[in-house]
C-alpha atoms as a PDB file:
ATOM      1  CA  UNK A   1     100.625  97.408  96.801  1.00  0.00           C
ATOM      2  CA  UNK A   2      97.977  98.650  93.863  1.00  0.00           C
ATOM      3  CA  UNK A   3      97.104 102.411  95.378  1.00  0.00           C
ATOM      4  CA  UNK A   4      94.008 103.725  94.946  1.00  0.00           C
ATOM      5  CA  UNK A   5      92.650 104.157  91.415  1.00  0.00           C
ATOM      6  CA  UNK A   6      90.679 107.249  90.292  1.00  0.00           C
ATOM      7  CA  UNK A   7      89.347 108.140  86.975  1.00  0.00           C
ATOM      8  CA  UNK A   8      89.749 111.651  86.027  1.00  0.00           C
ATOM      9  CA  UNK A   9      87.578 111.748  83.575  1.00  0.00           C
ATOM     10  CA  UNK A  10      84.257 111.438  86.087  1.00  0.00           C
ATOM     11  CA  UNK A  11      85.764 114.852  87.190  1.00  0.00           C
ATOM     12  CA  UNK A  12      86.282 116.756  84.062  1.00  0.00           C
ATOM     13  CA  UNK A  13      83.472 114.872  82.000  1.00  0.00           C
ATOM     14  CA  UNK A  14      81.522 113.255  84.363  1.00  0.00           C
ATOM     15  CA  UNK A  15      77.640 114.453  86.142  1.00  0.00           C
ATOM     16  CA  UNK A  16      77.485 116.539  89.049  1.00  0.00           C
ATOM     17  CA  UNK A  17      77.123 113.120  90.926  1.00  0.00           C
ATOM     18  CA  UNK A  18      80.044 111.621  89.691  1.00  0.00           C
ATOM     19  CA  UNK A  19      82.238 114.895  89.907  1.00  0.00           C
ATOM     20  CA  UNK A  20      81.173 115.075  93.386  1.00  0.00           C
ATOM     21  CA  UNK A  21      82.271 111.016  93.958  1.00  0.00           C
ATOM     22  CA  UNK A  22      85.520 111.871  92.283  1.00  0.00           C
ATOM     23  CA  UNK A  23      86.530 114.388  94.751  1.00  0.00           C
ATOM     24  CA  UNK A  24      85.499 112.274  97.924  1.00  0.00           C
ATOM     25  CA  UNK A  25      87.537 109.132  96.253  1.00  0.00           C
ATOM     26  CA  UNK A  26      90.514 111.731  95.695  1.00  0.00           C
ATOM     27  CA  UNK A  27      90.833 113.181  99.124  1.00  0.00           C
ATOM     28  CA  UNK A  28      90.640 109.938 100.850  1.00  0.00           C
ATOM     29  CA  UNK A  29      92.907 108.511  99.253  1.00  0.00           C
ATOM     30  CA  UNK A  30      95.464 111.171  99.863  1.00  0.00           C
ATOM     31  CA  UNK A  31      94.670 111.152 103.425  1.00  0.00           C
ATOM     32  CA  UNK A  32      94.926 107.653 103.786  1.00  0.00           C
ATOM     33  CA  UNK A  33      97.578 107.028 101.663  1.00  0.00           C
ATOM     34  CA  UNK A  34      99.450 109.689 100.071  1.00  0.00           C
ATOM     35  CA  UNK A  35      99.482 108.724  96.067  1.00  0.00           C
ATOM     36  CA  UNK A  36      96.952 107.760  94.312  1.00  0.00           C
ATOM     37  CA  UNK A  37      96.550 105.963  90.188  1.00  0.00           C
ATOM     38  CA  UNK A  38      94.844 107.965  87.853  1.00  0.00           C
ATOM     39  CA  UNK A  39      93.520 106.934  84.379  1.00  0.00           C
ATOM     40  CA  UNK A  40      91.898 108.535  81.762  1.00  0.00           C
ATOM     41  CA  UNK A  41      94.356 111.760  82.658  1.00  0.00           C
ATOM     42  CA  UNK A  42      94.491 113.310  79.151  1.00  0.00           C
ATOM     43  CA  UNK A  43      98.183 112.566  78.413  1.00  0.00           C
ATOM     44  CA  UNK A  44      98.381 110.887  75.056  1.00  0.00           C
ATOM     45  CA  UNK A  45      99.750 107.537  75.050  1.00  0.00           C
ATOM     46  CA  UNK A  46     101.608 108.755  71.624  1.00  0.00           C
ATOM     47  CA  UNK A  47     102.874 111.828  73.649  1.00  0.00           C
ATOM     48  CA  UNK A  48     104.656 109.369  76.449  1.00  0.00           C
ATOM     49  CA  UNK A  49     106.015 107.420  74.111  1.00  0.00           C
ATOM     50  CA  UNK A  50     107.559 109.761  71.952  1.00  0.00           C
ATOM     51  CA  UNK A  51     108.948 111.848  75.921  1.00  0.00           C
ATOM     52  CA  UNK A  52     110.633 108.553  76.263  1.00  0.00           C
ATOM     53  CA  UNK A  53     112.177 108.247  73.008  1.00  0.00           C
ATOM     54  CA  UNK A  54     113.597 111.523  73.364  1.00  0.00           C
ATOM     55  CA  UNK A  55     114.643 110.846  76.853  1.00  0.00           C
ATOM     56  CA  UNK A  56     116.800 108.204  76.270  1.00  0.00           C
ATOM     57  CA  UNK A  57     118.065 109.516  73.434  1.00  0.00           C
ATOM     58  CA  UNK A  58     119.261 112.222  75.388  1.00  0.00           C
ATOM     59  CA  UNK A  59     121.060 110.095  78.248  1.00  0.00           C
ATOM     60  CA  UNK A  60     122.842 107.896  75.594  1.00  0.00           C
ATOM     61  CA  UNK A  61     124.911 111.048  74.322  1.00  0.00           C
ATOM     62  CA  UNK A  62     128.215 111.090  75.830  1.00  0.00           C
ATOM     63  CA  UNK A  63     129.319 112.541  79.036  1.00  0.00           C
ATOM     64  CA  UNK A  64     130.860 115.567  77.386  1.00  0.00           C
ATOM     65  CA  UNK A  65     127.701 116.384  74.925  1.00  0.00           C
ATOM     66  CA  UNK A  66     125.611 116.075  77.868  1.00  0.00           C
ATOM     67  CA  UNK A  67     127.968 118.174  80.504  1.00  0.00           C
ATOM     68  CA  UNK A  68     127.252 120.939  77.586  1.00  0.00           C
ATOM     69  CA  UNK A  69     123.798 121.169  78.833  1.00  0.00           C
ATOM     70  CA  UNK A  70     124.610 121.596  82.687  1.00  0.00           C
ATOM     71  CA  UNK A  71     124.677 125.014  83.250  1.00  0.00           C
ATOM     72  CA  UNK A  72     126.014 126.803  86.607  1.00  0.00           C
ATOM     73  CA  UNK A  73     123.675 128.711  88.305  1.00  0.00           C
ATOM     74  CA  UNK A  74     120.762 127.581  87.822  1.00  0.00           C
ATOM     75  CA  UNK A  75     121.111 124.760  90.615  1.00  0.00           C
ATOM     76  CA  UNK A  76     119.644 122.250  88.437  1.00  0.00           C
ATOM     77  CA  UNK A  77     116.233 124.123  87.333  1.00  0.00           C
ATOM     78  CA  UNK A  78     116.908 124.511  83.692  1.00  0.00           C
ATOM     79  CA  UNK A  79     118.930 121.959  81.720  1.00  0.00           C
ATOM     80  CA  UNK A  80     121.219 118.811  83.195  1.00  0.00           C
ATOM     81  CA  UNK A  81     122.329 118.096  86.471  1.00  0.00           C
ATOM     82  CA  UNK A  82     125.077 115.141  86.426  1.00  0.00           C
ATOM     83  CA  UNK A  83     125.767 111.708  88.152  1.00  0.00           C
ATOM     84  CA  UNK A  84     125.910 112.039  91.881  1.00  0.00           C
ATOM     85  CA  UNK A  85     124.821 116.097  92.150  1.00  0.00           C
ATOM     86  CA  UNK A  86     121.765 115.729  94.123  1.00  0.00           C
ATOM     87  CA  UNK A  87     120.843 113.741  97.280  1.00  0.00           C
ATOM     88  CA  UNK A  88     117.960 113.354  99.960  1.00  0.00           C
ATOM     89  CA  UNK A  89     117.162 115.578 102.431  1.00  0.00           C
ATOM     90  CA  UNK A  90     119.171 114.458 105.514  1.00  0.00           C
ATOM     91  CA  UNK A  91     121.254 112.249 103.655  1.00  0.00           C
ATOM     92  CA  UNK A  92     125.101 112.717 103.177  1.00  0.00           C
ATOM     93  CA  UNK A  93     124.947 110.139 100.232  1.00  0.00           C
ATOM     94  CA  UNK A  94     124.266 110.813  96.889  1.00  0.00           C
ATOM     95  CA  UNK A  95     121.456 109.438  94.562  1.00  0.00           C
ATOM     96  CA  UNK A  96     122.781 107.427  91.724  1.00  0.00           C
ATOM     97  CA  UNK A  97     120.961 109.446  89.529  1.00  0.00           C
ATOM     98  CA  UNK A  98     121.948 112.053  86.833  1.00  0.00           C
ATOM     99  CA  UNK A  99     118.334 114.125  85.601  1.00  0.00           C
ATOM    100  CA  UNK A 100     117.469 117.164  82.877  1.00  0.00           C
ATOM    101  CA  UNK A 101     114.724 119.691  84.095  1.00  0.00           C
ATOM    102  CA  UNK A 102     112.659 121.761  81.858  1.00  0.00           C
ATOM    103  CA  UNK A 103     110.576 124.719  83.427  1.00  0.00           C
ATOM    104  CA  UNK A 104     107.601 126.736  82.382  1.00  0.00           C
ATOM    105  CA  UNK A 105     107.288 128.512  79.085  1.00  0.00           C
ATOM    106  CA  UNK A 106     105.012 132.055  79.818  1.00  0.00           C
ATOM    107  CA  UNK A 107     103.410 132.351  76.259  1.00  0.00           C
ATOM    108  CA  UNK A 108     101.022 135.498  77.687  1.00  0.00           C
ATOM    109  CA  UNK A 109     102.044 139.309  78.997  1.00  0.00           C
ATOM    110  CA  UNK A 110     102.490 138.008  82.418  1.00  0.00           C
ATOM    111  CA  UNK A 111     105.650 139.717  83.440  1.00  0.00           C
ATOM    112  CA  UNK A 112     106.600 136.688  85.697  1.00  0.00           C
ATOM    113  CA  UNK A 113     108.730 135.890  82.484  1.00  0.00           C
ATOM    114  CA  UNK A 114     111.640 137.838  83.854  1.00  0.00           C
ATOM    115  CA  UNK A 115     112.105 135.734  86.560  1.00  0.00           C
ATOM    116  CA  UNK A 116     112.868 132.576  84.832  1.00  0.00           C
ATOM    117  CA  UNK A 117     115.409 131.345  83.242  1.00  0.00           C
ATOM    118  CA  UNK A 118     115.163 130.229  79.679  1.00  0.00           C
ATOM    119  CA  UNK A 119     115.196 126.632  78.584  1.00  0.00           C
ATOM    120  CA  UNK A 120     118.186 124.656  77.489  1.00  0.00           C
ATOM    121  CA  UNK A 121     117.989 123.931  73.796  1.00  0.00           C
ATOM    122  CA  UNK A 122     119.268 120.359  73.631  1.00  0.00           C
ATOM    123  CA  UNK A 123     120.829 120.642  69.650  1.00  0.00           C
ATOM    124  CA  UNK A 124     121.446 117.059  69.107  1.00  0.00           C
ATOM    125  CA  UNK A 125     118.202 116.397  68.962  1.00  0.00           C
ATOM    126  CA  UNK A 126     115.718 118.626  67.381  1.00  0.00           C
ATOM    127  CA  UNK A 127     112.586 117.025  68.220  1.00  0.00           C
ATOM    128  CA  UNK A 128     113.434 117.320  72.379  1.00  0.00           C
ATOM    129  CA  UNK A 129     111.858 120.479  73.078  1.00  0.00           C
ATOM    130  CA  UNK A 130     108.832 120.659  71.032  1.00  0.00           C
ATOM    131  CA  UNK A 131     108.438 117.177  72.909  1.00  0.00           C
ATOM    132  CA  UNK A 132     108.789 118.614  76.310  1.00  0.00           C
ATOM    133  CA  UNK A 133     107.185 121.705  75.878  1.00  0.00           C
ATOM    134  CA  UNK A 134     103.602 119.503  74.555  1.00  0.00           C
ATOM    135  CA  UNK A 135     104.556 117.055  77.817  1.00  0.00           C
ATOM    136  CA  UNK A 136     104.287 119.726  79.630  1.00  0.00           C
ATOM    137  CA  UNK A 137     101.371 121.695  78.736  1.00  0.00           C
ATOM    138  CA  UNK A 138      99.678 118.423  79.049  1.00  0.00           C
ATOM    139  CA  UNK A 139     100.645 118.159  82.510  1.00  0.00           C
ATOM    140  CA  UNK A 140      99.513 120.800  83.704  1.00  0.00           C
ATOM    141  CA  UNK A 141      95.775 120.427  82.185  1.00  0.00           C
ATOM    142  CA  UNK A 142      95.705 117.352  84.275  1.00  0.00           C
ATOM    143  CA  UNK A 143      97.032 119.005  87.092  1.00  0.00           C
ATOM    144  CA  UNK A 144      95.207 121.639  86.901  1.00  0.00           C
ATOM    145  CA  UNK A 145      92.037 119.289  87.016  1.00  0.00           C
ATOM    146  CA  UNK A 146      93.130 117.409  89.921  1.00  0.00           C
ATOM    147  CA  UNK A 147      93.805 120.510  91.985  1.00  0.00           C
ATOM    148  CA  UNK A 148      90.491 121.374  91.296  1.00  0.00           C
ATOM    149  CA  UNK A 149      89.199 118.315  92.998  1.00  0.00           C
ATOM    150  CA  UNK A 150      91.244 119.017  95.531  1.00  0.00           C
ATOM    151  CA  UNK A 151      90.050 122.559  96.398  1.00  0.00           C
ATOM    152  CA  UNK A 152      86.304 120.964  96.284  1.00  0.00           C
ATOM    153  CA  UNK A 153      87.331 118.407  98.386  1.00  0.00           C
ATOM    154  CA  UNK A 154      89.202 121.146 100.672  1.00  0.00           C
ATOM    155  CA  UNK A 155      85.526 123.172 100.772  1.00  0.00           C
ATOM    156  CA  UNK A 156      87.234 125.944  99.264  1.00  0.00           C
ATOM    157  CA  UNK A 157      86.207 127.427  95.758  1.00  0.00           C
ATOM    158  CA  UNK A 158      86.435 124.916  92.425  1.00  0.00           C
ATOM    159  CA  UNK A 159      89.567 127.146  91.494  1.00  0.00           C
ATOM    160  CA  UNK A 160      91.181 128.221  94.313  1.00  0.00           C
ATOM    161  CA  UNK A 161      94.242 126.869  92.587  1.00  0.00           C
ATOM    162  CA  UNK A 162      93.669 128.118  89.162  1.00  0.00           C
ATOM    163  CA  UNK A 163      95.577 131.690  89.038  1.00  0.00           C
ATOM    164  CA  UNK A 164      98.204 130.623  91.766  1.00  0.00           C
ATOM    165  CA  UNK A 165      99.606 127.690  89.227  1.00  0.00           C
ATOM    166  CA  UNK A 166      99.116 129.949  85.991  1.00  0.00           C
ATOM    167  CA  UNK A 167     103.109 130.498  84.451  1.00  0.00           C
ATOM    168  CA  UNK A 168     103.756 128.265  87.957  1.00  0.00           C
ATOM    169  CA  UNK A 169     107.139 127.551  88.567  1.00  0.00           C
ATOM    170  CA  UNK A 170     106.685 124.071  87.768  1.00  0.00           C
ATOM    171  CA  UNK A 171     109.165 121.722  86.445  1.00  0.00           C
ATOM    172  CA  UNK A 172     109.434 118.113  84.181  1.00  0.00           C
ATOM    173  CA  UNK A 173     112.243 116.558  85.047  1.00  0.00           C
ATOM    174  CA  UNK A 174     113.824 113.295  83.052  1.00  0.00           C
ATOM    175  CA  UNK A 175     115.746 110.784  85.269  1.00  0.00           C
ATOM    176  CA  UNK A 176     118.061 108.375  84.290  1.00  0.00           C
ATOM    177  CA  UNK A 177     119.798 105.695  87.066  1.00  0.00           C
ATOM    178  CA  UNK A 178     122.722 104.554  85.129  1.00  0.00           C
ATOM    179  CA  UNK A 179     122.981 100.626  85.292  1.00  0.00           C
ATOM    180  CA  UNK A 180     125.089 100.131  88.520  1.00  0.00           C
ATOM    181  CA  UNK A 181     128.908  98.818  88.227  1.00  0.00           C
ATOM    182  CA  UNK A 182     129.566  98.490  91.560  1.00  0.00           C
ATOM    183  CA  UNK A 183     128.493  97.980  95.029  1.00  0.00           C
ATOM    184  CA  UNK A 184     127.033 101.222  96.184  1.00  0.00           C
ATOM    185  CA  UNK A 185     128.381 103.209  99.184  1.00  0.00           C
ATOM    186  CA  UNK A 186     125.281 104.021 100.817  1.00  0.00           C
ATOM    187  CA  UNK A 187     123.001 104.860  98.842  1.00  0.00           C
ATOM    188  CA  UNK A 188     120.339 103.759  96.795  1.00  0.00           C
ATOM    189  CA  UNK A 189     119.225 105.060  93.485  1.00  0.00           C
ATOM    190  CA  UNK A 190     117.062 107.525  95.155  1.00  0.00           C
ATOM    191  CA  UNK A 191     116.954 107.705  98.992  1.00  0.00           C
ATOM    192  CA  UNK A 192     113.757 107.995 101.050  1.00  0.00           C
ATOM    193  CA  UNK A 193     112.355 111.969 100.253  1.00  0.00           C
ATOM    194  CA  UNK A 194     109.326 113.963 100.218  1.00  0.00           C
ATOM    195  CA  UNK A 195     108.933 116.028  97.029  1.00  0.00           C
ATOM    196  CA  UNK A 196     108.623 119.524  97.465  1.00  0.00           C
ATOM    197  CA  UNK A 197     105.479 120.763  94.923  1.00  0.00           C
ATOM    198  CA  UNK A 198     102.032 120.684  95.714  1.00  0.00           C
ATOM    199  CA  UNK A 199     101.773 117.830  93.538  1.00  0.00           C
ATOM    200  CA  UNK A 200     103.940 115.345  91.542  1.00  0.00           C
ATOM    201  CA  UNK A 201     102.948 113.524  88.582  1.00  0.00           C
ATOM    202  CA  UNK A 202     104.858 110.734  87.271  1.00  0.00           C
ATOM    203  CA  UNK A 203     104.260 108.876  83.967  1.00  0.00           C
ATOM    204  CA  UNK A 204     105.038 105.794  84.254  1.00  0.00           C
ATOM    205  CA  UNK A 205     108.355 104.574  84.799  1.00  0.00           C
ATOM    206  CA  UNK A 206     110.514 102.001  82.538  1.00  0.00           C
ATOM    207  CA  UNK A 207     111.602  99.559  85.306  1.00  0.00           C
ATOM    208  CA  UNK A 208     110.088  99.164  88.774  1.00  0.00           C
ATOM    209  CA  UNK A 209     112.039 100.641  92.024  1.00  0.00           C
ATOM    210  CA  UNK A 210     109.252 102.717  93.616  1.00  0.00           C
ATOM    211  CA  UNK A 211     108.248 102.440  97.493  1.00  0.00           C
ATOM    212  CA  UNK A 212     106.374 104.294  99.532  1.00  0.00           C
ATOM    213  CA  UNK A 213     106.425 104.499 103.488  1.00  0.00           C
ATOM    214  CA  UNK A 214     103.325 103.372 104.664  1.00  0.00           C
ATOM    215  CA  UNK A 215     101.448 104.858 107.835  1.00  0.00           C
ATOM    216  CA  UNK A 216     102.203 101.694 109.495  1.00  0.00           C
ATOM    217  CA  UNK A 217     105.799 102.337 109.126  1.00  0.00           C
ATOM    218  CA  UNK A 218     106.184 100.105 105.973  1.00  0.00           C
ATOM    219  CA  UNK A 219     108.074  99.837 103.041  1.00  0.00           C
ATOM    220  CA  UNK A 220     105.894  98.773 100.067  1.00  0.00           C
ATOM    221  CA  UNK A 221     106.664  98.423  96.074  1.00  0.00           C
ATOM    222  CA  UNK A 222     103.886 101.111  94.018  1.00  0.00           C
ATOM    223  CA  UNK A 223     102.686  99.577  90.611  1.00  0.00           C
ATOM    224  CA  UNK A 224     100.302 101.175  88.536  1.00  0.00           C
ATOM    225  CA  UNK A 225      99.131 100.111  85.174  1.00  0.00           C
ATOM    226  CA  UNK A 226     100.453 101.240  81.418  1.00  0.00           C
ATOM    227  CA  UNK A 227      97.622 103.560  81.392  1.00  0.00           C
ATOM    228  CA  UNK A 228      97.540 105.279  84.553  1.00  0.00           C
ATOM    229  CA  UNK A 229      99.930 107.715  85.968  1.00  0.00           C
ATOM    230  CA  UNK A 230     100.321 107.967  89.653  1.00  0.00           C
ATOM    231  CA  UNK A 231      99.971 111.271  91.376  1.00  0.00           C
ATOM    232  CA  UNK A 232     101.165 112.096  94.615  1.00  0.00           C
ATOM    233  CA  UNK A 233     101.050 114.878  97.689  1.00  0.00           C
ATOM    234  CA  UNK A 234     103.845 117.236  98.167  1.00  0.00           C
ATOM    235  CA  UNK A 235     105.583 119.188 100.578  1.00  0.00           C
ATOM    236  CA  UNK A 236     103.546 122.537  99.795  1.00  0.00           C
ATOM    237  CA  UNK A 237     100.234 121.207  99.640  1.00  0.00           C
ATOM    238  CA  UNK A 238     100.806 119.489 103.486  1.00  0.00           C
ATOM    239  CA  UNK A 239     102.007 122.662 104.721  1.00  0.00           C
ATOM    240  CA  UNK A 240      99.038 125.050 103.033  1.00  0.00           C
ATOM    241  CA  UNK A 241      96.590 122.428 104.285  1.00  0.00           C
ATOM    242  CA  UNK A 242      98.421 121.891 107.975  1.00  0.00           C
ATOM    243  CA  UNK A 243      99.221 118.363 107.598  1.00  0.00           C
ATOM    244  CA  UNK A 244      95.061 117.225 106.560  1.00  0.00           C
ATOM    245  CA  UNK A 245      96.675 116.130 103.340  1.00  0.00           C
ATOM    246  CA  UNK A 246      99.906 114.601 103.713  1.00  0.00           C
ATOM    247  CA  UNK A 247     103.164 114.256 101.410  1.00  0.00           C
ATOM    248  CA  UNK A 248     104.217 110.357 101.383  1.00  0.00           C
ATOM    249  CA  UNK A 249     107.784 109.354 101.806  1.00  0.00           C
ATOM    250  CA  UNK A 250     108.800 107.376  98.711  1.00  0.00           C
ATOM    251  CA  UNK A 251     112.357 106.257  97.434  1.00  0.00           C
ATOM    252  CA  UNK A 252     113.420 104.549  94.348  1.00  0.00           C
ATOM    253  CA  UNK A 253     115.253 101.176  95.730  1.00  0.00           C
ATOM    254  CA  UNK A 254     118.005  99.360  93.601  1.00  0.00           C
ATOM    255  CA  UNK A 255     116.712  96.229  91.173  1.00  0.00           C
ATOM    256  CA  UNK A 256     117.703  92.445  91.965  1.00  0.00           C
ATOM    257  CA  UNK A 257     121.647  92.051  91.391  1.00  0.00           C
ATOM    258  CA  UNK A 258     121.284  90.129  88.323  1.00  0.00           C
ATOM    259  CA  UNK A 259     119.574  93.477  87.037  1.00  0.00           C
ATOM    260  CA  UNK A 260     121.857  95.798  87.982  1.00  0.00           C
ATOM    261  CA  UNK A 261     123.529  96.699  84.312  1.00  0.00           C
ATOM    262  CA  UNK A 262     119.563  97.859  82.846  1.00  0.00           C
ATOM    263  CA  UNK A 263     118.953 101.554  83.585  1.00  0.00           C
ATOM    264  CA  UNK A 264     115.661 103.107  84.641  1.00  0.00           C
ATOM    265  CA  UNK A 265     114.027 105.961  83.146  1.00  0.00           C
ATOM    266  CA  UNK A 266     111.681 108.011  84.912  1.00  0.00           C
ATOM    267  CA  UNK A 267     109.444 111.270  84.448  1.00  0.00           C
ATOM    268  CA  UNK A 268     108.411 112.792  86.839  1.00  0.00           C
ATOM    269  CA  UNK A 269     106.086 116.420  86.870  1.00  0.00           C
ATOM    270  CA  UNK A 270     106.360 118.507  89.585  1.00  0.00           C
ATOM    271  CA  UNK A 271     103.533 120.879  90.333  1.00  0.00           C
ATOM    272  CA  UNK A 272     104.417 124.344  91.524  1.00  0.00           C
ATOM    273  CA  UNK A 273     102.949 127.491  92.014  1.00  0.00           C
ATOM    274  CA  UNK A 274     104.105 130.900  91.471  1.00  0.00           C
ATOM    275  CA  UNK A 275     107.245 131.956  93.723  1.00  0.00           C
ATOM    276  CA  UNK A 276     104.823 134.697  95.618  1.00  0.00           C
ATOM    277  CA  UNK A 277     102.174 132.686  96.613  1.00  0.00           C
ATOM    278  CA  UNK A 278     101.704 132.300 100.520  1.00  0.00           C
ATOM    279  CA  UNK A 279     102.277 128.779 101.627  1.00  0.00           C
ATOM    280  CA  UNK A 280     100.436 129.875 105.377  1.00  0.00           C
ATOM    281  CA  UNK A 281      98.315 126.800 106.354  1.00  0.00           C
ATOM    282  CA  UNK A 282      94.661 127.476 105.493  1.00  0.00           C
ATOM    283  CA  UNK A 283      92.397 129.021 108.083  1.00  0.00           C
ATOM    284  CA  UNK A 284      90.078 125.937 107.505  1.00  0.00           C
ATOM    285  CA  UNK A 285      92.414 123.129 108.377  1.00  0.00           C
ATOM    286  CA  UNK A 286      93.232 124.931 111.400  1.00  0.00           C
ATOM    287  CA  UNK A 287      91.761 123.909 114.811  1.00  0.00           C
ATOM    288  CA  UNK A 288      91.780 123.268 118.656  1.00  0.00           C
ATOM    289  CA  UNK A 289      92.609 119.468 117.565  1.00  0.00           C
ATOM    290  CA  UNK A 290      94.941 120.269 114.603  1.00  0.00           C
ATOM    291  CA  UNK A 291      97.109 123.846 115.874  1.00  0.00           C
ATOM    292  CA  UNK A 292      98.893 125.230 113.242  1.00  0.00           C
ATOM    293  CA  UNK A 293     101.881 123.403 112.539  1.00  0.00           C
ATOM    294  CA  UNK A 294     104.089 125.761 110.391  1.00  0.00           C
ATOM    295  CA  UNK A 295     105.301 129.181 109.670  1.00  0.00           C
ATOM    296  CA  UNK A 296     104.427 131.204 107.054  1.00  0.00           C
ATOM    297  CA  UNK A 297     106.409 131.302 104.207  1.00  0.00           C
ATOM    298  CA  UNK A 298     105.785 131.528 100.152  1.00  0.00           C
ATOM    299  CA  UNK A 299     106.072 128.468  98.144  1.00  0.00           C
ATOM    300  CA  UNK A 300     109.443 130.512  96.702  1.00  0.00           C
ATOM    301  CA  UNK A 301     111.016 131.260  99.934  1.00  0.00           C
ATOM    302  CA  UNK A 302     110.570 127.064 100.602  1.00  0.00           C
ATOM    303  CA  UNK A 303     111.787 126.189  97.213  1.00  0.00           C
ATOM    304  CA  UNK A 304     114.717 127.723  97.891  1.00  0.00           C
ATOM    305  CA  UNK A 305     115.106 126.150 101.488  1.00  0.00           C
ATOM    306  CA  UNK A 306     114.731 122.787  99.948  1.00  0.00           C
ATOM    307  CA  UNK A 307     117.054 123.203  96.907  1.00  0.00           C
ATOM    308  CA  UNK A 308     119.697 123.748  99.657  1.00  0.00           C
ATOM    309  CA  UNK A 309     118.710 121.270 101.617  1.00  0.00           C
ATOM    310  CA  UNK A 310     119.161 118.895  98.667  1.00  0.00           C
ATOM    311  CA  UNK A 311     122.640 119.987  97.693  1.00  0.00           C
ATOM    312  CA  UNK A 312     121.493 121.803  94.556  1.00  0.00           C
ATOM    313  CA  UNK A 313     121.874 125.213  95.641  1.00  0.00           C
ATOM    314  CA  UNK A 314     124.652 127.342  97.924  1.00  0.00           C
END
């Protein structure tokens, strides 16, 4: 299935008539499907490719090295998280994943600073941070942009979204699925899962393995091009907009048997806002057709929920 391909560039460079075409193209396709392609995004291709580099590098230390960097907690929001520590949602069985998360950086006064923890220093490799760090600041400019478009397309103010995702709690996270020696229990590499954030975006990953749930109840394969990165809904941004823009079910499904010893590498951004901000569905998507469908809460109140929920938190 290609998704729907947008160009973010008619947004941030484009005329008022192609700015305003952007956002229409945008919110449909998140209504009707969920994710979406986007090229011209502003992440350097030299940037990915160097993330990558360091990613791998980083997975191919050994266990012990890397069991260093997993520190207690912190249920998985700073630093690595090992083989078999996180699963779906509903699921009993664990992903056949192991993943490192970096969080925000506050460079400003903004005394949201105490509240997070510091990032893990990964020593081996002295290029890893200043890597991730760049990653993501870039990821969040094009976030930022595309939440923008979403606002307009929302008929609420261009930057309704601006202040709420400055020093956000938003993470990168680095996943590796380990080649697979032998036949799994129950699960897959990544079982069938909404992601929590407002929204997630993933540079592209090394092998393919992603499928979303379509509306009809279908399980299709995503591909998007070298250049594009494909950006989806999440959990927050379907409950703050009562379900008008929905987060797509997706799950990462084991390659062909004869593939089975390659490993897959993916990166994916997720896009939060500061722990405070109200997550109540907005007044506008609100109506005698569409009641509200969810209590209030703040987007750190459900992050916590769901970090639970997921096994990474007691």
């Amino acid at each position: 299935m290609n998704i729907p391909s947008v160009d973010l560039s008619q947004f941030t460079q484009g005329t008022a008539e192609s700015k305003k075409a952007f956002v229409q193209q945008l919110g449909k396709a998140y209504e009707d499907v969920g994710f979406v392609a986007v090229k011209n995004h502003g992440i350097s291709d030299d940037l990915i490719k160097s993330l990558y580099q360091n990613v791998q590098q980083f997975f191919s230390l050994p266990l012990q090295k890397k069991l260093v960097y997993e520190i207690p907690g912190l249920a998985g929001q700073r630093g690595y998280t090992s083989f078999g520590r996180e699963h779906a949602k509903g699921s009993e069985a664990p992903d056949l994943k192991e993943f490192f998360q970096y969080g925000q950086t506050v460079e400003d006064v903004d005394v949201i600073k105490e509240e997070y923890p510091g990032n893990v220093v990964v020593d081996e490799i002295p290029s890893f941070n200043p890597v991730f760090l760049d990653a993501y600041r870039a990821f969040e400019k094009s976030g930022k942009a595309l939440l923008q478009a979403i606002a307009l397309y929302l008929s609420l103010d261009e930057h309704f979204f601006d202040d709420k995702i400055h020093n956000g709690n938003s993470i990168l996270r680095a996943i590796h699925y380990p080649p697979i020696l032998k036949e799994p229990a129950s699960a897959i590499r990544a079982e069938q899962h909404e992601d929590i954030n407002l929204i997630t975006l993933l540079v592209g990953a090394s092998a393919d393995g992603l499928q979303i749930l379509t509306k009809q109840n279908q399980w299709v394969p995503v591909t998007s091009l070298p250049e594009q990165i494909v950006v989806n809904v999440g959990d927050m941004l379907q409950r703050l907009t009562n379900n008008k823009l929905r987060s797509t079910t997706h799950r990462v499904v084991n390659p062909a048997r004869e593939l089975w010893h390659t490993s897959r590498f993916s990166i994916p951004f997720f896009l939060h806002p500061k722990g405070d901000i109200s997550l109540t569905c907005l007044e506008s998507c609100i109506d005698s057709a569409h009641p509200k469908a969810y209590t209030d809460t703040t987007a750190g109140e459900y992050l916590d929920e769901r970090l639970k929920e997921i096994g990474l938190k007691k």
